[in-house]
PDB file of N, CA and C in Angstrom:
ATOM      1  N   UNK A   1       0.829  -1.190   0.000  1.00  0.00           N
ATOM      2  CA  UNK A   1       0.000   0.000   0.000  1.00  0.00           C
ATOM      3  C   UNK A   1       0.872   1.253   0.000  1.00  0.00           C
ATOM      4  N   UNK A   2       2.105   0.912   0.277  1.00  0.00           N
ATOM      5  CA  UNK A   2       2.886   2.346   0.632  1.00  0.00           C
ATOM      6  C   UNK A   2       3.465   2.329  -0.667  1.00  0.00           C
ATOM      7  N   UNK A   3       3.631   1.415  -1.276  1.00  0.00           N
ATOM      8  CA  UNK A   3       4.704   1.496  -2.761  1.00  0.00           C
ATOM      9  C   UNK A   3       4.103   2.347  -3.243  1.00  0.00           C
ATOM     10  N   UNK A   4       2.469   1.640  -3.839  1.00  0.00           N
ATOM     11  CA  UNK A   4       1.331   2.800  -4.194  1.00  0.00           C
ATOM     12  C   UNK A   4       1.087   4.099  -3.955  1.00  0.00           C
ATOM     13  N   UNK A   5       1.289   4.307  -2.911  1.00  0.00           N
ATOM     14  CA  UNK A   5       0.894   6.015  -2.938  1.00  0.00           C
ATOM     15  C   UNK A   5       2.332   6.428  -3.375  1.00  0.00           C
ATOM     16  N   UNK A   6       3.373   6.055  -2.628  1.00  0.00           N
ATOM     17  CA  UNK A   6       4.937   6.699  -3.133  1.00  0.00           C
ATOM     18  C   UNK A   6       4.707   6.583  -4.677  1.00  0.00           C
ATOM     19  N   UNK A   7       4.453   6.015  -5.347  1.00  0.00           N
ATOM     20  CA  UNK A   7       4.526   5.916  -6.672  1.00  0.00           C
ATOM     21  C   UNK A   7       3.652   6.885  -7.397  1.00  0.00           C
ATOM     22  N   UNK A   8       1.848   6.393  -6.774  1.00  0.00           N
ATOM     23  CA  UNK A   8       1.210   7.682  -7.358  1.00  0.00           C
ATOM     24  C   UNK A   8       1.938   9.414  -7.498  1.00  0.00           C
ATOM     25  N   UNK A   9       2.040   9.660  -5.807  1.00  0.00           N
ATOM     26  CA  UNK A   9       3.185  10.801  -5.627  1.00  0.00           C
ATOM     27  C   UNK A   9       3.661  11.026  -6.792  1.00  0.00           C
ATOM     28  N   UNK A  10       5.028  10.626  -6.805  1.00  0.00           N
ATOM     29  CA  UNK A  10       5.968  10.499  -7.958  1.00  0.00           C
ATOM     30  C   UNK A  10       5.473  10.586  -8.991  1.00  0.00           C
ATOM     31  N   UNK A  11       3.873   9.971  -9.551  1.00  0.00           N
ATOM     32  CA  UNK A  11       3.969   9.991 -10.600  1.00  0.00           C
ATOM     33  C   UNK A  11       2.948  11.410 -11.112  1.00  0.00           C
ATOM     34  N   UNK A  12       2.306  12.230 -10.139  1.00  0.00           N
ATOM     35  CA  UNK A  12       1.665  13.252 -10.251  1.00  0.00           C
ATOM     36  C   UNK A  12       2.359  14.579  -9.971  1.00  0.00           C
ATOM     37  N   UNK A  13       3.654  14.537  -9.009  1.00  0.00           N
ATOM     38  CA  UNK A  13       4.770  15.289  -9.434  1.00  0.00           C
ATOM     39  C   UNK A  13       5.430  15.212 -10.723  1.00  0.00           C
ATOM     40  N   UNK A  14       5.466  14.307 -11.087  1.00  0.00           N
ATOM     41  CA  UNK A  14       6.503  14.216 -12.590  1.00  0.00           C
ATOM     42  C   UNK A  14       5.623  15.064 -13.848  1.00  0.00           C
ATOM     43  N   UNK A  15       4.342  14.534 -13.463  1.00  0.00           N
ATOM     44  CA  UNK A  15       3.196  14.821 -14.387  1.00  0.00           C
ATOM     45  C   UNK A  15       3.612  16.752 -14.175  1.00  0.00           C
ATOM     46  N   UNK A  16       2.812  16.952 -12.960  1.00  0.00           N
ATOM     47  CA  UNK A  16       2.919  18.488 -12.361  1.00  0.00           C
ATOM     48  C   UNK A  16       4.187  18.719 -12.800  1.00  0.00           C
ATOM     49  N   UNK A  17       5.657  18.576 -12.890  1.00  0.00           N
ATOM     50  CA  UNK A  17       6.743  19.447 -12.855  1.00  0.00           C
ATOM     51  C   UNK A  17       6.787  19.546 -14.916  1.00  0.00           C
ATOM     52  N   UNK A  18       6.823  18.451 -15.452  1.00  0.00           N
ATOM     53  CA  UNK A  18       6.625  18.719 -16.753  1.00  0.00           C
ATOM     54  C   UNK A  18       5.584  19.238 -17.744  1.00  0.00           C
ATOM     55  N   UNK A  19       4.790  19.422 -17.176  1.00  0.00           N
ATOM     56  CA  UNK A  19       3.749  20.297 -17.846  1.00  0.00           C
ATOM     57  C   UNK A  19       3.763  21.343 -18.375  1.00  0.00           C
ATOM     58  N   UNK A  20       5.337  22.358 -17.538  1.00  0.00           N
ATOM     59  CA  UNK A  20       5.584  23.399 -18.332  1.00  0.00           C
ATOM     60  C   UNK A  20       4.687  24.715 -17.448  1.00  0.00           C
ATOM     61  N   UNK A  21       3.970  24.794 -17.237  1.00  0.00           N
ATOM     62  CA  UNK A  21       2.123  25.474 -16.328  1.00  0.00           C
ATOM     63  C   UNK A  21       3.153  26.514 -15.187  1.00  0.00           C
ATOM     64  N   UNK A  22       4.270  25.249 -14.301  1.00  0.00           N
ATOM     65  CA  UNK A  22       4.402  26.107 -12.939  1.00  0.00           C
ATOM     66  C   UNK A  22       5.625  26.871 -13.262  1.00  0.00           C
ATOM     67  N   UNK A  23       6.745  26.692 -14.239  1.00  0.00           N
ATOM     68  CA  UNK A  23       7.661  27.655 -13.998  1.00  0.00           C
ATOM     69  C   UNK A  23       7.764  28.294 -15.700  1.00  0.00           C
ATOM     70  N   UNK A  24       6.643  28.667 -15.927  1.00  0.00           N
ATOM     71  CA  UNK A  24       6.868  28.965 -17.488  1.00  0.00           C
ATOM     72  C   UNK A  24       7.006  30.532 -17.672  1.00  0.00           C
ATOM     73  N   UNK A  25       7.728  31.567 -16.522  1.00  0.00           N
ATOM     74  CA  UNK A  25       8.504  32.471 -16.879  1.00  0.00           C
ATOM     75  C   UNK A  25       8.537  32.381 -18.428  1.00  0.00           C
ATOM     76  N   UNK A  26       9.006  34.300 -19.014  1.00  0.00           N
ATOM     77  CA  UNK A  26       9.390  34.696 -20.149  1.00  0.00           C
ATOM     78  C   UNK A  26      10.325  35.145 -19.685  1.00  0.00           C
ATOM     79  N   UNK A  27      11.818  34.460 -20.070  1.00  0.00           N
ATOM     80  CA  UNK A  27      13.164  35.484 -19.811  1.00  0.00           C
ATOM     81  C   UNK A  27      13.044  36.812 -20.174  1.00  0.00           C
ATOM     82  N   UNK A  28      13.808  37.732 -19.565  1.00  0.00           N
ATOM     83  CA  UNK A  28      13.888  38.778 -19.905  1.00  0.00           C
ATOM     84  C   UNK A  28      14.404  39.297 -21.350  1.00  0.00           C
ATOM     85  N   UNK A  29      15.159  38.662 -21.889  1.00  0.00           N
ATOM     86  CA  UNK A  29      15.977  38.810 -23.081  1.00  0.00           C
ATOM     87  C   UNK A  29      15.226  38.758 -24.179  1.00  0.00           C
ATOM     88  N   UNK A  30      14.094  37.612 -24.082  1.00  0.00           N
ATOM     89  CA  UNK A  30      12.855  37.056 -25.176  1.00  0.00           C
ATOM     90  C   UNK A  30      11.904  38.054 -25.013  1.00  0.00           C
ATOM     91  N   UNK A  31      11.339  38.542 -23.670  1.00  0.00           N
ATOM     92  CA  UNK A  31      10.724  39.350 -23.631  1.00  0.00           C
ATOM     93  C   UNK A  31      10.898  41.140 -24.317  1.00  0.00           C
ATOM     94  N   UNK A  32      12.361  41.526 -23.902  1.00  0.00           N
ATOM     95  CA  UNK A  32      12.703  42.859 -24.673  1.00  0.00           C
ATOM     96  C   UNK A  32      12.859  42.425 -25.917  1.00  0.00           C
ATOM     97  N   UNK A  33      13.261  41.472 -26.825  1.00  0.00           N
ATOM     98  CA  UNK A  33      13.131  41.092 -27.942  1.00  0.00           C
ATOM     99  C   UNK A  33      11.825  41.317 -28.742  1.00  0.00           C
ATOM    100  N   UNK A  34      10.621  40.729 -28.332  1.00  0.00           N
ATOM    101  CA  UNK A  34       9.384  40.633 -28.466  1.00  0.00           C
ATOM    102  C   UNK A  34       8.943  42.141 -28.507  1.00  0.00           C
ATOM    103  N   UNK A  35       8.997  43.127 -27.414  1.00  0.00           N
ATOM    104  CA  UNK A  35       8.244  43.964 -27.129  1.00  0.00           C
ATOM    105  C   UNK A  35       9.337  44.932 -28.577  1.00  0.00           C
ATOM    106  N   UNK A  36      10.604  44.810 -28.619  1.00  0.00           N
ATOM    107  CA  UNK A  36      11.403  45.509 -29.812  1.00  0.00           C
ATOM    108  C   UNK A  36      10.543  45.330 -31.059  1.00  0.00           C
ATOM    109  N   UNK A  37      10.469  43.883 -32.017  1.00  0.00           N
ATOM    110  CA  UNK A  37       9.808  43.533 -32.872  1.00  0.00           C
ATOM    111  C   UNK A  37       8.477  44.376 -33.166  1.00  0.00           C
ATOM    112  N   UNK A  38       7.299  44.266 -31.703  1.00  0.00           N
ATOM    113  CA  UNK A  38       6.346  44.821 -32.143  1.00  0.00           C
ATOM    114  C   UNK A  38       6.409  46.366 -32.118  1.00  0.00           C
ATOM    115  N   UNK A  39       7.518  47.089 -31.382  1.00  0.00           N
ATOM    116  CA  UNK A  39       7.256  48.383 -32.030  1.00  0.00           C
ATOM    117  C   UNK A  39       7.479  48.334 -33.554  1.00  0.00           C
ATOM    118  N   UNK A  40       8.839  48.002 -33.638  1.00  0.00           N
ATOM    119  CA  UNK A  40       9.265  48.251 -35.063  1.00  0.00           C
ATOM    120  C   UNK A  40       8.805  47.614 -36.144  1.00  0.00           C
ATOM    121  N   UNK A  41       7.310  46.571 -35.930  1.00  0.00           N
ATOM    122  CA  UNK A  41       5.858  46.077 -36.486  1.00  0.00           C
ATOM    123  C   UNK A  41       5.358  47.444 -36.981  1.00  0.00           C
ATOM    124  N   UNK A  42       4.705  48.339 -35.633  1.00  0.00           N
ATOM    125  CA  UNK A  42       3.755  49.280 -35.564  1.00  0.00           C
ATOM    126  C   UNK A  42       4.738  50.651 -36.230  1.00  0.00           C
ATOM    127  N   UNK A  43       5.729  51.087 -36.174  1.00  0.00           N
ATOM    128  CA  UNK A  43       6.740  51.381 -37.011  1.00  0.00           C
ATOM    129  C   UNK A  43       6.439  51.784 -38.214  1.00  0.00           C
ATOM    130  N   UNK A  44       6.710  50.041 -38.810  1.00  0.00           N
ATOM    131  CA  UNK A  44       6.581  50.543 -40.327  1.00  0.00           C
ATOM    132  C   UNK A  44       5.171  50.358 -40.539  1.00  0.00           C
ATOM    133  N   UNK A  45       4.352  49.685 -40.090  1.00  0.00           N
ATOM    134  CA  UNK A  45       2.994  50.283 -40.423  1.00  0.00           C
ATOM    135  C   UNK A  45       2.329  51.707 -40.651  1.00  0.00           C
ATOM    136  N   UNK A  46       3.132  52.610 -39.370  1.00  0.00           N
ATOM    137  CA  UNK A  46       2.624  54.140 -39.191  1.00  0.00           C
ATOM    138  C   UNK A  46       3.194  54.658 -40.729  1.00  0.00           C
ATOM    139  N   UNK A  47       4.808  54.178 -40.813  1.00  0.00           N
ATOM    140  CA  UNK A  47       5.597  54.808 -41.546  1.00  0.00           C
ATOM    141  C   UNK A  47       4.643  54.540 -43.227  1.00  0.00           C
ATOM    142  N   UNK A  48       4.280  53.306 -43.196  1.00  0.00           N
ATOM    143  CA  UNK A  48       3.876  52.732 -44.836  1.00  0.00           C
ATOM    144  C   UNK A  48       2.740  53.316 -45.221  1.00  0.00           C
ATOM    145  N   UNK A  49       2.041  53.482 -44.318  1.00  0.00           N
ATOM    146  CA  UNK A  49       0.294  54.234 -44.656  1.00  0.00           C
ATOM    147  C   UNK A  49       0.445  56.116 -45.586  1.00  0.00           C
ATOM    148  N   UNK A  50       1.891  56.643 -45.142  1.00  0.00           N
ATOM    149  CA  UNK A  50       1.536  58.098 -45.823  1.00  0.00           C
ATOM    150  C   UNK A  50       2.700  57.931 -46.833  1.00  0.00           C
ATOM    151  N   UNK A  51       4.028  56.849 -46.820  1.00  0.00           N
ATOM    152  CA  UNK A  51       4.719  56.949 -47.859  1.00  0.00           C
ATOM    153  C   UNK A  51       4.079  55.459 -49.278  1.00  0.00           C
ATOM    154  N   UNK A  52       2.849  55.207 -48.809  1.00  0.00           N
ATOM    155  CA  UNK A  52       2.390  54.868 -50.032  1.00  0.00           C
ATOM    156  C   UNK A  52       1.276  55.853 -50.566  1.00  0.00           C
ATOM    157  N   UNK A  53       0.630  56.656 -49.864  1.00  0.00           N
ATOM    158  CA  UNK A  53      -0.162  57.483 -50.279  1.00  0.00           C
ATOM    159  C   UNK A  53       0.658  58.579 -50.839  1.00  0.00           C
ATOM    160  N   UNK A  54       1.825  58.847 -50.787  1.00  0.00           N
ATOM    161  CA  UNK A  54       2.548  60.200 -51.247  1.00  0.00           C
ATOM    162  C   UNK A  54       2.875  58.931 -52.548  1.00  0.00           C
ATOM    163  N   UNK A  55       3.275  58.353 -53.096  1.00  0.00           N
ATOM    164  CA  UNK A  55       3.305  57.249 -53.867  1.00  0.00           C
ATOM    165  C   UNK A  55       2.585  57.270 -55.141  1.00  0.00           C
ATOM    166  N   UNK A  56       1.370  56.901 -54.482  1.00  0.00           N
ATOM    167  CA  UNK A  56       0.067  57.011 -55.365  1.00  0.00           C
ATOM    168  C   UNK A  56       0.054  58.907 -55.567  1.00  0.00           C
ATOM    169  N   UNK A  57      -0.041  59.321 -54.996  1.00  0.00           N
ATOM    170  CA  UNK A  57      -0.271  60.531 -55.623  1.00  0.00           C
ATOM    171  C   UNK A  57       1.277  61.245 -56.596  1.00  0.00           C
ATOM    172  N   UNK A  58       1.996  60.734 -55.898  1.00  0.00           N
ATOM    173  CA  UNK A  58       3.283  60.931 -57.493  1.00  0.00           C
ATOM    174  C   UNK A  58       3.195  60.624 -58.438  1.00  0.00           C
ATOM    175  N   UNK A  59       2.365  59.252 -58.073  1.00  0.00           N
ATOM    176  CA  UNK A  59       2.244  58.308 -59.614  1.00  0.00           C
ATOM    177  C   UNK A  59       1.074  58.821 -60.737  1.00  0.00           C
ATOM    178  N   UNK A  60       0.140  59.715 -59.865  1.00  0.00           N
ATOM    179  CA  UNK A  60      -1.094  60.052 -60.105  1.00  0.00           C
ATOM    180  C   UNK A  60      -0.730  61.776 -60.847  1.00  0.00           C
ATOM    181  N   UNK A  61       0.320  62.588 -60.155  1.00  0.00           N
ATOM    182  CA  UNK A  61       0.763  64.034 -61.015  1.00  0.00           C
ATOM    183  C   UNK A  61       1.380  63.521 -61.994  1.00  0.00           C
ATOM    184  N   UNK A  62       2.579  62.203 -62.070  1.00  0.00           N
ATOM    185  CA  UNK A  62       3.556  61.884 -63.221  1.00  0.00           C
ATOM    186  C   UNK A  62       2.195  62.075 -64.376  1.00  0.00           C
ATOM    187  N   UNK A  63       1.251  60.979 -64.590  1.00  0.00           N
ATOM    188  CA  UNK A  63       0.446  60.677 -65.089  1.00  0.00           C
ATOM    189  C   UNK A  63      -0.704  61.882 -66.141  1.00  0.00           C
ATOM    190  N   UNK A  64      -0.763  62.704 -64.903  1.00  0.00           N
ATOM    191  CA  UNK A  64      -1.244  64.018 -64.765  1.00  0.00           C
ATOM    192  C   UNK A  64      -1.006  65.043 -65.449  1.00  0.00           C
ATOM    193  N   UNK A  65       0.599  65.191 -65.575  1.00  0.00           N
ATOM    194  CA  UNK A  65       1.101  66.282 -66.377  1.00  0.00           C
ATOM    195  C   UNK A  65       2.420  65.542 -67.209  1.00  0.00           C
ATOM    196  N   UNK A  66       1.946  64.737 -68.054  1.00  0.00           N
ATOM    197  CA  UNK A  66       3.042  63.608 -68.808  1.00  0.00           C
ATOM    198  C   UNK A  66       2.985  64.612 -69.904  1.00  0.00           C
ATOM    199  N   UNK A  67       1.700  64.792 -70.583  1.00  0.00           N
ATOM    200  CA  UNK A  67       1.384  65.957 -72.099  1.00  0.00           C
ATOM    201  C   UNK A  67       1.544  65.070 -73.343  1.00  0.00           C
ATOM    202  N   UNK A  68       1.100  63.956 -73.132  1.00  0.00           N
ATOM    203  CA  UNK A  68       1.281  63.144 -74.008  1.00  0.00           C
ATOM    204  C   UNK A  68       2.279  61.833 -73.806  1.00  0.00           C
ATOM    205  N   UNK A  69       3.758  62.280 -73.161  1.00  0.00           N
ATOM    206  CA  UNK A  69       4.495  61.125 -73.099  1.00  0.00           C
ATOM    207  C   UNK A  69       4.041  59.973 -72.299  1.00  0.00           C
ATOM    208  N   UNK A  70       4.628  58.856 -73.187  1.00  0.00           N
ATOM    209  CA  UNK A  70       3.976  57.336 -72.929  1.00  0.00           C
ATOM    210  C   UNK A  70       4.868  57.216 -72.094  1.00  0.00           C
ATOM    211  N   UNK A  71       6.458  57.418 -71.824  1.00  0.00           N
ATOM    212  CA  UNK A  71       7.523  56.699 -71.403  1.00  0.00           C
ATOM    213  C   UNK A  71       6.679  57.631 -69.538  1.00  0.00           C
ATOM    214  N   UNK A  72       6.682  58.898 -69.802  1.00  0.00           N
ATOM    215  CA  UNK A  72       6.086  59.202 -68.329  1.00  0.00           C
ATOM    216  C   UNK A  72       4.641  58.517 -67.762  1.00  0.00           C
ATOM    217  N   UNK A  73       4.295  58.197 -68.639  1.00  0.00           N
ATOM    218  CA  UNK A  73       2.646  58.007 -68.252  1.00  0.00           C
ATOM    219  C   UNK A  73       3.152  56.101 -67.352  1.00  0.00           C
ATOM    220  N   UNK A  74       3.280  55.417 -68.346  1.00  0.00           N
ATOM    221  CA  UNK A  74       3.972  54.069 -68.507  1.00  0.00           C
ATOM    222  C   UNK A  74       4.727  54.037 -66.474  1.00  0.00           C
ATOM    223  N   UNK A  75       5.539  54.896 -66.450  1.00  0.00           N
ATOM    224  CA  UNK A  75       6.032  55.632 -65.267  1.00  0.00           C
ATOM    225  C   UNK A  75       5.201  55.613 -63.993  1.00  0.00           C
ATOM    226  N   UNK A  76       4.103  56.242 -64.562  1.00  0.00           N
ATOM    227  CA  UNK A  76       3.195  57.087 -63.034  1.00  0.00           C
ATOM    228  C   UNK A  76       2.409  55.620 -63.152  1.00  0.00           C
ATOM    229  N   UNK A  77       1.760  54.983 -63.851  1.00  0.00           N
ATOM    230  CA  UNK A  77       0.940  53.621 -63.529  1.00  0.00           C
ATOM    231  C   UNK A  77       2.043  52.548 -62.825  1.00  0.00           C
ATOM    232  N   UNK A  78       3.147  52.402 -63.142  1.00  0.00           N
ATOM    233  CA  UNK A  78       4.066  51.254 -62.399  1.00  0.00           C
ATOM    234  C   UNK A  78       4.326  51.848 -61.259  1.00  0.00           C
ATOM    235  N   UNK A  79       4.723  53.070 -60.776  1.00  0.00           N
ATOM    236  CA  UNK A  79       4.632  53.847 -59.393  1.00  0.00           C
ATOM    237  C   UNK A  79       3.402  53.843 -58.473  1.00  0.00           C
ATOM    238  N   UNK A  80       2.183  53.708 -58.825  1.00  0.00           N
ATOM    239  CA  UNK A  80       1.159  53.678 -58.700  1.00  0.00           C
ATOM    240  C   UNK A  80       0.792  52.448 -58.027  1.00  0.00           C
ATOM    241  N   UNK A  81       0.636  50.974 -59.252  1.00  0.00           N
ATOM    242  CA  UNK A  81       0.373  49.879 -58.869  1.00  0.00           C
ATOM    243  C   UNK A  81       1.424  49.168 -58.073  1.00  0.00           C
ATOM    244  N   UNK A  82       2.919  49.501 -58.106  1.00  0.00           N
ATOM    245  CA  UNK A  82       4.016  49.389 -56.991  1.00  0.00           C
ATOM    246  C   UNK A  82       3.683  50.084 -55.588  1.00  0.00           C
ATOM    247  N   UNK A  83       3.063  50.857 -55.720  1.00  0.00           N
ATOM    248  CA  UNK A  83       2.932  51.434 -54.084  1.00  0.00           C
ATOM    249  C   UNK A  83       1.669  51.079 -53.693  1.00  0.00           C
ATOM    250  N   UNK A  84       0.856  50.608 -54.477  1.00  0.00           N
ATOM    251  CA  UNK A  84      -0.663  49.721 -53.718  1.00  0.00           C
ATOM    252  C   UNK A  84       0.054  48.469 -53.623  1.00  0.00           C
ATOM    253  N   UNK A  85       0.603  47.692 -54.711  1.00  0.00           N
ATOM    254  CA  UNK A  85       0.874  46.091 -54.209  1.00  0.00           C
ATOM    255  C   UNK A  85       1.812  46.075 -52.757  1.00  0.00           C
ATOM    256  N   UNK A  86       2.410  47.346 -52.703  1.00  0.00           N
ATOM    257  CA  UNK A  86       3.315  47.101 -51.635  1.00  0.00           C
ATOM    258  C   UNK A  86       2.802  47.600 -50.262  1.00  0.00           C
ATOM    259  N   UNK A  87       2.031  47.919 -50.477  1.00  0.00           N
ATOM    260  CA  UNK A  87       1.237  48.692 -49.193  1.00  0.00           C
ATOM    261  C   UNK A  87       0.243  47.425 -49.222  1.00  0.00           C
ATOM    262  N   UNK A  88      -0.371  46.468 -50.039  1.00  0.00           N
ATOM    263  CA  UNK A  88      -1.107  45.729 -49.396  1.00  0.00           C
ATOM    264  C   UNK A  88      -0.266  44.721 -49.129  1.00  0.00           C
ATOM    265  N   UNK A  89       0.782  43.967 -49.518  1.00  0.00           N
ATOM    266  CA  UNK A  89       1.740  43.131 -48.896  1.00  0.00           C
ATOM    267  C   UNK A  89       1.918  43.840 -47.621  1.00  0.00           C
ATOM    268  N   UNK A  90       2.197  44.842 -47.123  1.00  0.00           N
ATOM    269  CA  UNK A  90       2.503  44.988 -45.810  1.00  0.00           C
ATOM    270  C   UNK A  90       1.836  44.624 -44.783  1.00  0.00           C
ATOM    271  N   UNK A  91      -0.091  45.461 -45.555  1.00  0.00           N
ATOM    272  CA  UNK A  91      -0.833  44.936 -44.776  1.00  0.00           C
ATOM    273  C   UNK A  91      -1.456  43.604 -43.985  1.00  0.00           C
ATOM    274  N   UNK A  92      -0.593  42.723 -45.292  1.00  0.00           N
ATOM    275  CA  UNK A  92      -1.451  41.294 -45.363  1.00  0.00           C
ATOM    276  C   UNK A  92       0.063  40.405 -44.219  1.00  0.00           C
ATOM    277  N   UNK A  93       0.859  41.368 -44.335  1.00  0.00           N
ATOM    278  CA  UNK A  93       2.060  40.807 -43.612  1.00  0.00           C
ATOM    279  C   UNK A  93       1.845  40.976 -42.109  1.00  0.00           C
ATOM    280  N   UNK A  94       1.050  42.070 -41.841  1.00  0.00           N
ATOM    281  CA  UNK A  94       0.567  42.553 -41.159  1.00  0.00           C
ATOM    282  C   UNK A  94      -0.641  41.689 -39.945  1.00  0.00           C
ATOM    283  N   UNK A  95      -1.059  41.348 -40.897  1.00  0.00           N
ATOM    284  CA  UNK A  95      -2.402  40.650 -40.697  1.00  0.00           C
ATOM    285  C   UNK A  95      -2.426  38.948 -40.039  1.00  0.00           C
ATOM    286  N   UNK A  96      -1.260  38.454 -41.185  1.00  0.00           N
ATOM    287  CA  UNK A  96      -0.849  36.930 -40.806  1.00  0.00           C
ATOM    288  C   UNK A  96      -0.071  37.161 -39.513  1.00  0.00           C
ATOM    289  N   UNK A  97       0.756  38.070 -39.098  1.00  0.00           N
ATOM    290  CA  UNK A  97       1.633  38.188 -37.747  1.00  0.00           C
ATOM    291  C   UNK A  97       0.407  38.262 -36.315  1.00  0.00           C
ATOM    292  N   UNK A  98      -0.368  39.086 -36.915  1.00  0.00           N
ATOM    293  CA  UNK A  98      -1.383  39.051 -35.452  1.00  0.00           C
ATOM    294  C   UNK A  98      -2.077  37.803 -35.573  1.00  0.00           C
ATOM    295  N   UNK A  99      -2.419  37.231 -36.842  1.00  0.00           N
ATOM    296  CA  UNK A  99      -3.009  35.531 -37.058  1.00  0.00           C
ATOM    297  C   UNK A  99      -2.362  34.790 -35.536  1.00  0.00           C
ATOM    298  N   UNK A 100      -1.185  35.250 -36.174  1.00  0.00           N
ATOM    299  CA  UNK A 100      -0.570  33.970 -35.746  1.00  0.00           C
ATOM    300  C   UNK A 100       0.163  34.129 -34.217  1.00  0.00           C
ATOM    301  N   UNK A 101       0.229  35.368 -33.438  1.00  0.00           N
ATOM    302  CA  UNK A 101      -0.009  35.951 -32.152  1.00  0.00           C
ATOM    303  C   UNK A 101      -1.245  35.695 -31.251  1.00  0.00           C
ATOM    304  N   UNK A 102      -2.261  35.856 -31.849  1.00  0.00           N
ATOM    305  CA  UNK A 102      -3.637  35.484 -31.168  1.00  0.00           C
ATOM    306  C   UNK A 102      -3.513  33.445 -31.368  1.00  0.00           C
ATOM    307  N   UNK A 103      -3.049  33.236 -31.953  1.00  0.00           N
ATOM    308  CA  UNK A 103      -3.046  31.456 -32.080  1.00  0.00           C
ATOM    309  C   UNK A 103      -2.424  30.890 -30.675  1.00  0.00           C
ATOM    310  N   UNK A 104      -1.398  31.950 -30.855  1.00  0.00           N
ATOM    311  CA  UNK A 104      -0.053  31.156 -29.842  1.00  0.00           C
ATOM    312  C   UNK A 104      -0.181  31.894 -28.540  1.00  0.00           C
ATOM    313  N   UNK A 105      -0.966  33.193 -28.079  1.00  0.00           N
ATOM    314  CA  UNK A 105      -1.459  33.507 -26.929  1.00  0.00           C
ATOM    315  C   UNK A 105      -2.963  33.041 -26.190  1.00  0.00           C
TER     316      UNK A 105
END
């Protein structure tokens, strides 16, 4: 009867200590790491929202006052659709990172 409980013991400590639950601290190092990343997340987000809109609207005067030339016009549409595809890649880069933050919190 005593093996039994010594054993249960043992075997609901082993259970309890590996579970990970009681000492699952965030080092400090992982933690300033983490909190670095998401500024410099929110960063270039602030930063991407007015240097793709100054973008589109360059691409939109090139376009604007070309006076005919194709080689400028040709210009302001690839400036244009380059600063939307890249502003929505950011966003969508954007998007999968908090995906996948809310998964793992």
């Amino acid at each position: 009867m005593k093996k039994i409980f010594i054993c249960t013991i043992l075997i609901i400590l082993f259970i309890y200590f590996l579970s990970g639950q009681v000492f699952a601290a965030t080092p400090k190092l992982v933690s300033k790491l983490s909190d670095a990343f998401e500024e410099i997340r929110d960063w270039i987000i602030k930063i991407s929202t007015p240097a793709a809109a100054v973008a589109v609207c360059s691409g939109a005067l090139m376009r604007k006052f070309s006076f005919g030339d194709e080689e400028k016009i040709r210009t302001g549409k690839k400036l244009i659709t380059g600063s939307l595809f890249s502003y929505a890649f950011i966003l969508a880069a954007d998007l999968v990172i908090s995906a996948i933050q809310s998964l793992i919190s």
